[in-house]
Protein backbone atom coordinates (compact mmCIF):
# COMPACT_ATOMS: atom_id res chain seq x y z
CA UNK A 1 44.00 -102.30 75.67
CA UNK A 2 47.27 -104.20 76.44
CA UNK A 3 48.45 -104.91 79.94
CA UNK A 4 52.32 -103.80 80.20
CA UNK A 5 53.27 -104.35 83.41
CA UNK A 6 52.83 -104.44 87.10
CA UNK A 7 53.97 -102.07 89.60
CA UNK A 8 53.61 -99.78 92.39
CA UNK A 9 51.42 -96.80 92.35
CA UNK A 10 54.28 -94.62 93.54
CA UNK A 11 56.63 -95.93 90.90
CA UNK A 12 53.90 -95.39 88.35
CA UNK A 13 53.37 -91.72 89.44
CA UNK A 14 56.90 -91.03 89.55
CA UNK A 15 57.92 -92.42 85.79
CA UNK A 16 57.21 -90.49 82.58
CA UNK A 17 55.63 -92.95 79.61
CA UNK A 18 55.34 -92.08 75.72
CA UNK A 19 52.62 -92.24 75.27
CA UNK A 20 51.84 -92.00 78.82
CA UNK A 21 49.93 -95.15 80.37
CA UNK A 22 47.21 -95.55 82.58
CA UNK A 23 46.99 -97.23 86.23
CA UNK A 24 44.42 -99.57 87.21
CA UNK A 25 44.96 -102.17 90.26
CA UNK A 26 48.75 -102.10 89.81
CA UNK A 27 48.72 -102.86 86.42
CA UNK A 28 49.48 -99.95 83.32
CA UNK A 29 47.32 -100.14 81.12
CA UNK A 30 47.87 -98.92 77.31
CA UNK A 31 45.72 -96.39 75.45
CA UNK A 32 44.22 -96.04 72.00
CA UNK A 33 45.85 -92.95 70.86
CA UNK A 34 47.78 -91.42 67.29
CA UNK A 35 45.16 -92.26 64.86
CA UNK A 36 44.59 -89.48 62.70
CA UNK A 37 40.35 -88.81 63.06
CA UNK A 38 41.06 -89.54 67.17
CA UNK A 39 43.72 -86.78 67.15
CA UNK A 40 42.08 -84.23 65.11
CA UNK A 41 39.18 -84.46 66.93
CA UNK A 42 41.15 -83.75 70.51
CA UNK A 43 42.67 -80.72 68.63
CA UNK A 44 39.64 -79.36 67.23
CA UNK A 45 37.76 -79.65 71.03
CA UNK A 46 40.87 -78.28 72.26
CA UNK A 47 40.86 -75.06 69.99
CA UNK A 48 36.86 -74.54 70.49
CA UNK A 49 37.51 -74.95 74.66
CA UNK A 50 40.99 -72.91 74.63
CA UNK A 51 39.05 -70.00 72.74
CA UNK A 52 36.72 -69.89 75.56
CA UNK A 53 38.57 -70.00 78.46
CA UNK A 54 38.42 -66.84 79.77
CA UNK A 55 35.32 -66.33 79.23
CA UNK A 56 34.00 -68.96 80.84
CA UNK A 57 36.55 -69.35 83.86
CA UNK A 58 37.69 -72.30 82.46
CA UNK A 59 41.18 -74.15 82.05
CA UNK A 60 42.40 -77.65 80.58
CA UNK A 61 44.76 -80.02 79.18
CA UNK A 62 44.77 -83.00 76.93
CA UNK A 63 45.98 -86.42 78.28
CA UNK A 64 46.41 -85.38 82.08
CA UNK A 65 46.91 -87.78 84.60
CA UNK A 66 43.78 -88.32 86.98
CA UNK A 67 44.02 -89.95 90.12
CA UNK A 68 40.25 -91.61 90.49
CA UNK A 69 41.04 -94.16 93.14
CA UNK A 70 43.88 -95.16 95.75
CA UNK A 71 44.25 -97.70 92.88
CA UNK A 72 43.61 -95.99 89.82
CA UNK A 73 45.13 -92.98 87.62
CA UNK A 74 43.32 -92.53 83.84
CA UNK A 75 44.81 -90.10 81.45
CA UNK A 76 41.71 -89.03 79.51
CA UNK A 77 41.84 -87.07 76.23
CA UNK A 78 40.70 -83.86 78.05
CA UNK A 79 39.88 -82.18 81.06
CA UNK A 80 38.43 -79.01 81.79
CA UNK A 81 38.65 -77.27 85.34
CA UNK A 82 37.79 -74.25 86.98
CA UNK A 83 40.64 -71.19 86.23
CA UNK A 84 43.57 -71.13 88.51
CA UNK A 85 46.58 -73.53 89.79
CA UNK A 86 46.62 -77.53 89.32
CA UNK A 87 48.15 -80.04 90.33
CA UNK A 88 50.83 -82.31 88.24
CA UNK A 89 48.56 -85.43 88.85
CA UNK A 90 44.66 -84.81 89.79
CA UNK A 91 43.03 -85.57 92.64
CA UNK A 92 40.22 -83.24 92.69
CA UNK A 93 37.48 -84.10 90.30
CA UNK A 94 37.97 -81.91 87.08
CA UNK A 95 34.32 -80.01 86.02
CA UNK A 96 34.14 -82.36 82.62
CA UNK A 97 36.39 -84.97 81.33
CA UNK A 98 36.34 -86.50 77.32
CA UNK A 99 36.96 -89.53 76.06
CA UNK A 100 37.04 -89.84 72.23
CA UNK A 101 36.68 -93.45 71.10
CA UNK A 102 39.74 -94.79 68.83
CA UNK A 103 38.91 -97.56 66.58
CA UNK A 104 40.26 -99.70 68.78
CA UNK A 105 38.21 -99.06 72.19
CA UNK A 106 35.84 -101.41 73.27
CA UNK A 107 32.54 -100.57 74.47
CA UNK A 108 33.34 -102.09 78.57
CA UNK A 109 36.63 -100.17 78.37
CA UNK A 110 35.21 -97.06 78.02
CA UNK A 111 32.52 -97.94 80.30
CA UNK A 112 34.66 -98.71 82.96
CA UNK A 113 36.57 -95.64 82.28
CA UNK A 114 33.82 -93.43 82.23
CA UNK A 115 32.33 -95.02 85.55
CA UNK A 116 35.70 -94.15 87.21
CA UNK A 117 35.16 -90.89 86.67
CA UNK A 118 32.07 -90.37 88.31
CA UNK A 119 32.83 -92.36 90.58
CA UNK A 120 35.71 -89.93 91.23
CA UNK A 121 32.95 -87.51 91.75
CA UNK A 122 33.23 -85.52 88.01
CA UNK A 123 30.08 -84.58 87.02
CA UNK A 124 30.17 -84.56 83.77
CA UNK A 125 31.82 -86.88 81.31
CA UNK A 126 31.72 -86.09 77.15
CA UNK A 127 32.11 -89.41 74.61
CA UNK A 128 32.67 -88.52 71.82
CA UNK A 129 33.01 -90.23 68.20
CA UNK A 130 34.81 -89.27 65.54
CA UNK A 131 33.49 -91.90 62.99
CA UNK A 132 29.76 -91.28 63.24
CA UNK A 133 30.69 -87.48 64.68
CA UNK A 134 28.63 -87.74 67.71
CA UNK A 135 28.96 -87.43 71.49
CA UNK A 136 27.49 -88.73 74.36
CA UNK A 137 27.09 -86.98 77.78
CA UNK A 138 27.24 -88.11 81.02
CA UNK A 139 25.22 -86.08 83.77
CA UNK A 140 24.28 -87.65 87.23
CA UNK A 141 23.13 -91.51 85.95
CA UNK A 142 22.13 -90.59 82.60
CA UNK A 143 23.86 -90.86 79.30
CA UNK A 144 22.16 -88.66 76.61
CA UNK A 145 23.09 -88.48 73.28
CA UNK A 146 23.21 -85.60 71.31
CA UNK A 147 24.95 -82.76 69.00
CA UNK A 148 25.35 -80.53 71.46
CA UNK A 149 27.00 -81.30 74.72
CA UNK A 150 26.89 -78.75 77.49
CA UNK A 151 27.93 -78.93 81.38
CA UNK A 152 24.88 -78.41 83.54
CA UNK A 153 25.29 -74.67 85.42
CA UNK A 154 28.09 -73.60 83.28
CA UNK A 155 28.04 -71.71 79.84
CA UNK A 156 30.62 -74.53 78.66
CA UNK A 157 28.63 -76.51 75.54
CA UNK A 158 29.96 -77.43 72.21
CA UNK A 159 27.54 -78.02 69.47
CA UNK A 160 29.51 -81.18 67.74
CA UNK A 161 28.18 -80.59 63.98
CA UNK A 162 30.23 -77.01 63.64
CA UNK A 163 33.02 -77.61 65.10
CA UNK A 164 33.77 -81.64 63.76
CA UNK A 165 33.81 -80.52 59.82
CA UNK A 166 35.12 -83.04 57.68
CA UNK A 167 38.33 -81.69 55.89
């Protein structure tokens, strides 16, 4: 990911990018996005979590600001969160956040993105890949991977194989 520019947080928060930009020590960072399998893939989760949402008390957005730090803002792929009001940029930890890997992320960038998160205090954090159609979840320390990704105490899962078909 390219380094743009460097700037205040407050400057950062109050400017609209296309495609937004992430924040990290004052810098804004670029992300991997418009690729055809990375944006089908956000689309399809989006549709499968969407359809759900009432049922499981559940809301979400794709590419939503995050504030994980006093120095840090990511704009994942996706966030779910509990039903009810948000705010324009999060503070509060959402109840899952995913990452889909563009052929262009490296392994330590999405590392370090991923260990924002938790450190943020999200519990759960979803990689998934749309090459090799696979997902890895994040729960406490662990990363597991598997087919079918859930969120520990919730009904929220997605079973990757039926809902990443190739077209």
């Amino acid at each position: 990911m390219a380094t743009i520019s460097q700037i205040p947080l407050h400057e950062y928060l109050g400017t609209s990018y296309r495609p937004d930009r992430g924040y990290v020590d004052g810098e804004m960072r670029e992300r991997n996005v418009g690729k055809w399998e990375h944006a089908r893939v956000q689309w399809l989760l989006a549709l499968w979590l969407g359809s759900h949402g009432k049922e499981w008390g559940i809301t979400g957005s794709t590419e939503q600001r995050v504030r994980v730090s006093d120095r840090r803002v990511r704009v994942p792929d996706l966030v779910v969160l509990t039903a009810g009001a948000q705010q324009e940029v999060l503070t509060d930890p959402p109840l899952l956040v995913i990452e889909i890997l563009s052929p262009d992320d490296s392994y330590s960038d999405t590392q370090e993105r991923a260990r924002d998160y938790r450190e943020m205090g999200v519990e759960t954090v979803w990689i998934i890949d749309p090459k090799t159609r696979t997902g890895r979840l994040c729960s406490g320390t662990e990363w597991v991977e598997s087919s079918r990704l859930g969120v520990k105490g919730t009904p929220l899962y997605v079973n990757l194989p039926e809902i990443l078909v190739v077209s």
